[in-house]
PDB file of N, CA and C in Angstrom:
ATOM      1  N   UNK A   1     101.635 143.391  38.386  1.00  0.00           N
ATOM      2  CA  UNK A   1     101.505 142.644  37.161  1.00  0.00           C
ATOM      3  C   UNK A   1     100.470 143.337  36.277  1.00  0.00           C
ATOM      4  N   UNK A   2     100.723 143.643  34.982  1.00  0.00           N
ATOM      5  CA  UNK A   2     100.036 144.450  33.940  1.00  0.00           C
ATOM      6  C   UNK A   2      99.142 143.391  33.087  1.00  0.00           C
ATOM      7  N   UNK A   3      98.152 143.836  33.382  1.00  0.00           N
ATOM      8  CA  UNK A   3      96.958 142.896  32.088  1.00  0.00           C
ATOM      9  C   UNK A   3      97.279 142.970  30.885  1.00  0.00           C
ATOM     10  N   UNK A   4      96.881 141.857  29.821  1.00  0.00           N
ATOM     11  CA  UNK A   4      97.406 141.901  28.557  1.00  0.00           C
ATOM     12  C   UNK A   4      96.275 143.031  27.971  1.00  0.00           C
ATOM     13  N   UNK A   5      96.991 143.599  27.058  1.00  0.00           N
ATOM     14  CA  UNK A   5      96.370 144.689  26.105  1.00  0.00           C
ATOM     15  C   UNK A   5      95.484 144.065  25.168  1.00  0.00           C
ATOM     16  N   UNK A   6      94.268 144.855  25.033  1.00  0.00           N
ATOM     17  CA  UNK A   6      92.954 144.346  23.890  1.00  0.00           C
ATOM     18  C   UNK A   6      94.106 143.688  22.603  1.00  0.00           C
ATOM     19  N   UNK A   7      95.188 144.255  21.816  1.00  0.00           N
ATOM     20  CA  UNK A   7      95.685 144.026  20.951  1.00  0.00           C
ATOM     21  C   UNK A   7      96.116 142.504  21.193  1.00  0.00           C
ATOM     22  N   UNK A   8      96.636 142.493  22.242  1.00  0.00           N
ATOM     23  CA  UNK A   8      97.581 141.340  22.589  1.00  0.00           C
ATOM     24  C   UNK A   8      96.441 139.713  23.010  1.00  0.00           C
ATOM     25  N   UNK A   9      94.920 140.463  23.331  1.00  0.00           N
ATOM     26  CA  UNK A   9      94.092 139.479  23.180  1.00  0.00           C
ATOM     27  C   UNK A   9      93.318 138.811  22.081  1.00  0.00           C
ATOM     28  N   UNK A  10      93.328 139.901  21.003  1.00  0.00           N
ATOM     29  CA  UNK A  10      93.183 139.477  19.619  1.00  0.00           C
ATOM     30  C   UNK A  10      94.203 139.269  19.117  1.00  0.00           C
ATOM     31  N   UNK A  11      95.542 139.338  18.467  1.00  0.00           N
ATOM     32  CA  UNK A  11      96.570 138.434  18.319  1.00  0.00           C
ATOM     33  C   UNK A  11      96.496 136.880  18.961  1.00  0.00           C
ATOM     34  N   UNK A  12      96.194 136.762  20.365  1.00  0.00           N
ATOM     35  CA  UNK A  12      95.915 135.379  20.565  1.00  0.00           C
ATOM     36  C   UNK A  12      95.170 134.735  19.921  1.00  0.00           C
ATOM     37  N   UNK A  13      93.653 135.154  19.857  1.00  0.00           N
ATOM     38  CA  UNK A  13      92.796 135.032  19.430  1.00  0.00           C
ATOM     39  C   UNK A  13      92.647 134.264  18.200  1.00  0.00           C
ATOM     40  N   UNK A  14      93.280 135.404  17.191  1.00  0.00           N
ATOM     41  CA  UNK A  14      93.575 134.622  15.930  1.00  0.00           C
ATOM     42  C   UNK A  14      94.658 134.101  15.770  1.00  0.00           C
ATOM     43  N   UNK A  15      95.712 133.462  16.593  1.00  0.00           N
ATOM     44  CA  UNK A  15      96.424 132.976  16.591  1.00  0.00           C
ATOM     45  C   UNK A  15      95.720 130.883  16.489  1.00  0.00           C
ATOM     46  N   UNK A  16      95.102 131.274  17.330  1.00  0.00           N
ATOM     47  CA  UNK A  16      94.315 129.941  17.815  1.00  0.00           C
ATOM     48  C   UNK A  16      93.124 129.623  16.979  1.00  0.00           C
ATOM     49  N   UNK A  17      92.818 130.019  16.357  1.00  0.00           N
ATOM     50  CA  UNK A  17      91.552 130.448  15.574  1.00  0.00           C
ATOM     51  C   UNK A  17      92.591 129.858  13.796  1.00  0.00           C
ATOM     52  N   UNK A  18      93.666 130.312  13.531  1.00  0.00           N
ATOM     53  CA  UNK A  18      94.895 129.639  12.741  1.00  0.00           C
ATOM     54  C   UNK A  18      95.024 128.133  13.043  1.00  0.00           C
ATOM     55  N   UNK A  19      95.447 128.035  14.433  1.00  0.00           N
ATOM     56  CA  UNK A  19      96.193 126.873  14.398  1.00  0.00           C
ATOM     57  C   UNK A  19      94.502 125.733  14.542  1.00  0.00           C
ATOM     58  N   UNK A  20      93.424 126.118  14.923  1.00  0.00           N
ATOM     59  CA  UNK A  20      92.544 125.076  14.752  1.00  0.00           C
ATOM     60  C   UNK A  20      92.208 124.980  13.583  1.00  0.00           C
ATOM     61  N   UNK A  21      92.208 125.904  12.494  1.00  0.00           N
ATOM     62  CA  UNK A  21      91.998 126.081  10.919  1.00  0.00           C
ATOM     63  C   UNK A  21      92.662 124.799  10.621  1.00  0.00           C
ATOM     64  N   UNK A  22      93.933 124.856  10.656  1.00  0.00           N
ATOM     65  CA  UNK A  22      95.054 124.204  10.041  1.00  0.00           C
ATOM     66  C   UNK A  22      94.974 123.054  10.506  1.00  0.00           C
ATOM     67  N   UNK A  23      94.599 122.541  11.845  1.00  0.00           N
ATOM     68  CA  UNK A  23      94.378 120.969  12.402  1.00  0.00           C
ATOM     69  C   UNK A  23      93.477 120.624  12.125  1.00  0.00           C
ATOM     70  N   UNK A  24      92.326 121.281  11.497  1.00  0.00           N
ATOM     71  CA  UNK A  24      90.887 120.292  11.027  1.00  0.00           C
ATOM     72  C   UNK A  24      91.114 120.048   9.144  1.00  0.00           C
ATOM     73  N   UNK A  25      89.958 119.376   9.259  1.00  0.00           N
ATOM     74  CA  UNK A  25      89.890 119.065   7.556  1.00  0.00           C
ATOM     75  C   UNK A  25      90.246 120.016   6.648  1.00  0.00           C
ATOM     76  N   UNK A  26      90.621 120.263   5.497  1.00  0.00           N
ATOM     77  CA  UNK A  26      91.146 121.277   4.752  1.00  0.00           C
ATOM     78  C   UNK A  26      89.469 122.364   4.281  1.00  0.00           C
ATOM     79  N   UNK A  27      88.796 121.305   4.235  1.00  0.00           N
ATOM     80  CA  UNK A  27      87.314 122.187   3.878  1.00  0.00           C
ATOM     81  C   UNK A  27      86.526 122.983   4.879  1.00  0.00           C
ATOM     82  N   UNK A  28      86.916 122.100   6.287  1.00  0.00           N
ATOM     83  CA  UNK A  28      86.329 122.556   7.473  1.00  0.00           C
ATOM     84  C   UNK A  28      86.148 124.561   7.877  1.00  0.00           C
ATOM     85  N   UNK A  29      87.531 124.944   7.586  1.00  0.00           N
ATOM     86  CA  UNK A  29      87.073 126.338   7.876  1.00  0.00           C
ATOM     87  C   UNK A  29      86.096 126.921   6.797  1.00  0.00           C
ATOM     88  N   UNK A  30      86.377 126.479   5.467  1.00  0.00           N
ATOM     89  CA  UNK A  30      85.085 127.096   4.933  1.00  0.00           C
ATOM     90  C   UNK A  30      83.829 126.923   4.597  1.00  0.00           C
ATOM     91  N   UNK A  31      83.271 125.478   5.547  1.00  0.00           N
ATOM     92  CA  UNK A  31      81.976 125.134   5.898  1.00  0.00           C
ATOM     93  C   UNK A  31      81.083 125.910   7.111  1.00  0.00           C
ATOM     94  N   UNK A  32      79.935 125.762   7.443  1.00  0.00           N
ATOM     95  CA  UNK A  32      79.408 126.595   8.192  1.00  0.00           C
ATOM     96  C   UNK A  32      79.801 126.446   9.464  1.00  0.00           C
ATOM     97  N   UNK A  33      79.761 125.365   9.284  1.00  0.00           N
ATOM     98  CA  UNK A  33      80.539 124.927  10.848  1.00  0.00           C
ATOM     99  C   UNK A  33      81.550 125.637  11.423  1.00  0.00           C
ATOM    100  N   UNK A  34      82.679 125.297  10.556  1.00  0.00           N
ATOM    101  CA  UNK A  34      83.949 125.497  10.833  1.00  0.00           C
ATOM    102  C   UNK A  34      84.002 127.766  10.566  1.00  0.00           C
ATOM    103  N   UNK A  35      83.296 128.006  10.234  1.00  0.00           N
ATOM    104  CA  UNK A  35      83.166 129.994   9.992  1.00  0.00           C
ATOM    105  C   UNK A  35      82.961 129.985  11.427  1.00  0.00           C
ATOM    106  N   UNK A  36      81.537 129.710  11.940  1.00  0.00           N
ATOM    107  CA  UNK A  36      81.024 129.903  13.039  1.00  0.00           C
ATOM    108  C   UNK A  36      81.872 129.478  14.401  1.00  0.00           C
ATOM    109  N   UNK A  37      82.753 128.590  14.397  1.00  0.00           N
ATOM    110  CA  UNK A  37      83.217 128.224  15.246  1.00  0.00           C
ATOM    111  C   UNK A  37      84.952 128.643  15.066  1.00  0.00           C
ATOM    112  N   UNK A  38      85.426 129.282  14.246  1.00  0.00           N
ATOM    113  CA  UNK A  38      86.473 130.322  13.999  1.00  0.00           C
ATOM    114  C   UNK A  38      86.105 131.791  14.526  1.00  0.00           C
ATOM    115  N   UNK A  39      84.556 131.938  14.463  1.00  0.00           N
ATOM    116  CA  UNK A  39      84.495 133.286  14.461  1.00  0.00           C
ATOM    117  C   UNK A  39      84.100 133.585  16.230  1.00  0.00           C
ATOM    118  N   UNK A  40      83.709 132.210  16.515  1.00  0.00           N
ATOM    119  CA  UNK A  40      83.009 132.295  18.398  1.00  0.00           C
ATOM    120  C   UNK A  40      81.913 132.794  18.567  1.00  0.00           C
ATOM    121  N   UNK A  41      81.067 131.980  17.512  1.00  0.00           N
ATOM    122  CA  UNK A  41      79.710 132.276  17.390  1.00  0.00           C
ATOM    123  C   UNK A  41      79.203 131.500  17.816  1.00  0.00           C
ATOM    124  N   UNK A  42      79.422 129.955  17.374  1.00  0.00           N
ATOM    125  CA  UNK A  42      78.783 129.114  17.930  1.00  0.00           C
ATOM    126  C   UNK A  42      80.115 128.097  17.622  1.00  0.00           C
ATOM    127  N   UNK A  43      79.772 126.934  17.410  1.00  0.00           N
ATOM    128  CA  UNK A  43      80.854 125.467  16.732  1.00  0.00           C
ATOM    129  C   UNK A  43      79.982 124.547  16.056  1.00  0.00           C
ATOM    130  N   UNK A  44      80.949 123.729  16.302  1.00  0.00           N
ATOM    131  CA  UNK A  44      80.191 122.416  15.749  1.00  0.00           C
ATOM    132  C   UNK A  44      79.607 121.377  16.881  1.00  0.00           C
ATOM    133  N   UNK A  45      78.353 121.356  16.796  1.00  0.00           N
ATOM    134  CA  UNK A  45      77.119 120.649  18.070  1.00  0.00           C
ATOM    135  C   UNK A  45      76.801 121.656  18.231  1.00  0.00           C
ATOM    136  N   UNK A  46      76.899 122.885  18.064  1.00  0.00           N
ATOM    137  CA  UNK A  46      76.163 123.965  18.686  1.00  0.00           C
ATOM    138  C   UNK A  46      74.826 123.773  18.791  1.00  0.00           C
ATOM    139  N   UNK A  47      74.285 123.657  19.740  1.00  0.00           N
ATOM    140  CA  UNK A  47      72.285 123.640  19.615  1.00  0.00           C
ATOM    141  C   UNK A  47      71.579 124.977  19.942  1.00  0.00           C
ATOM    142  N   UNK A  48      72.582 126.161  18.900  1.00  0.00           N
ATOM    143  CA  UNK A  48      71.667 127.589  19.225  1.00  0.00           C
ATOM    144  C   UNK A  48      70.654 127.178  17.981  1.00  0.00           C
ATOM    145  N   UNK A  49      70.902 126.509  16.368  1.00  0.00           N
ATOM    146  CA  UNK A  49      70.142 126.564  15.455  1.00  0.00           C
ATOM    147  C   UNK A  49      69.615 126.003  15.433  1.00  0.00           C
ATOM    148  N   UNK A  50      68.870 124.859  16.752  1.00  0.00           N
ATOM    149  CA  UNK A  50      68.184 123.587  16.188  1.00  0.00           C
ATOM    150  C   UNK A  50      66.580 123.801  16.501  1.00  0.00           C
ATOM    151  N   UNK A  51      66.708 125.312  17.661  1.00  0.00           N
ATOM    152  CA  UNK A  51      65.658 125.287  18.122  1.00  0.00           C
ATOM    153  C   UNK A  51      64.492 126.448  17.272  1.00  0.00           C
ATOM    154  N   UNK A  52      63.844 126.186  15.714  1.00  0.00           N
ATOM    155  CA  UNK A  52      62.943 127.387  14.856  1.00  0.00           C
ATOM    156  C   UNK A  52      61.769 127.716  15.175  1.00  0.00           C
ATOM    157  N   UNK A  53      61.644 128.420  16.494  1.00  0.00           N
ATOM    158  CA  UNK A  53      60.126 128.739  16.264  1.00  0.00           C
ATOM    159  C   UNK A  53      59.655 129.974  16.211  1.00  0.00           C
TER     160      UNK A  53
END
């Protein structure tokens, strides 16, 4: 059995990264939230930004 190809894991990728676009609020992908959590940086609840010191 052959592993999927880097290509074939980014095609998923943004495949899913589409279809959660399209199921949230229409503003959501272009709030901070919704970038960061398209891009798999962080999401929404993320607690990487809460902590400034």
């Amino acid at each position: 059995m052959r592993r999927p190809t880097h290509e074939l894991i980014c095609a998923a990728a943004a495949l899913q990264a589409e279809r959660t676009a399209v199921a949230g609020d229409a503003s959501w992908p272009h709030s901070i939230n919704g970038l960061t959590a398209l891009r798999g940086i962080g999401g929404v609840g993320s607690e990487a930004n809460t902590d400034q010191s």
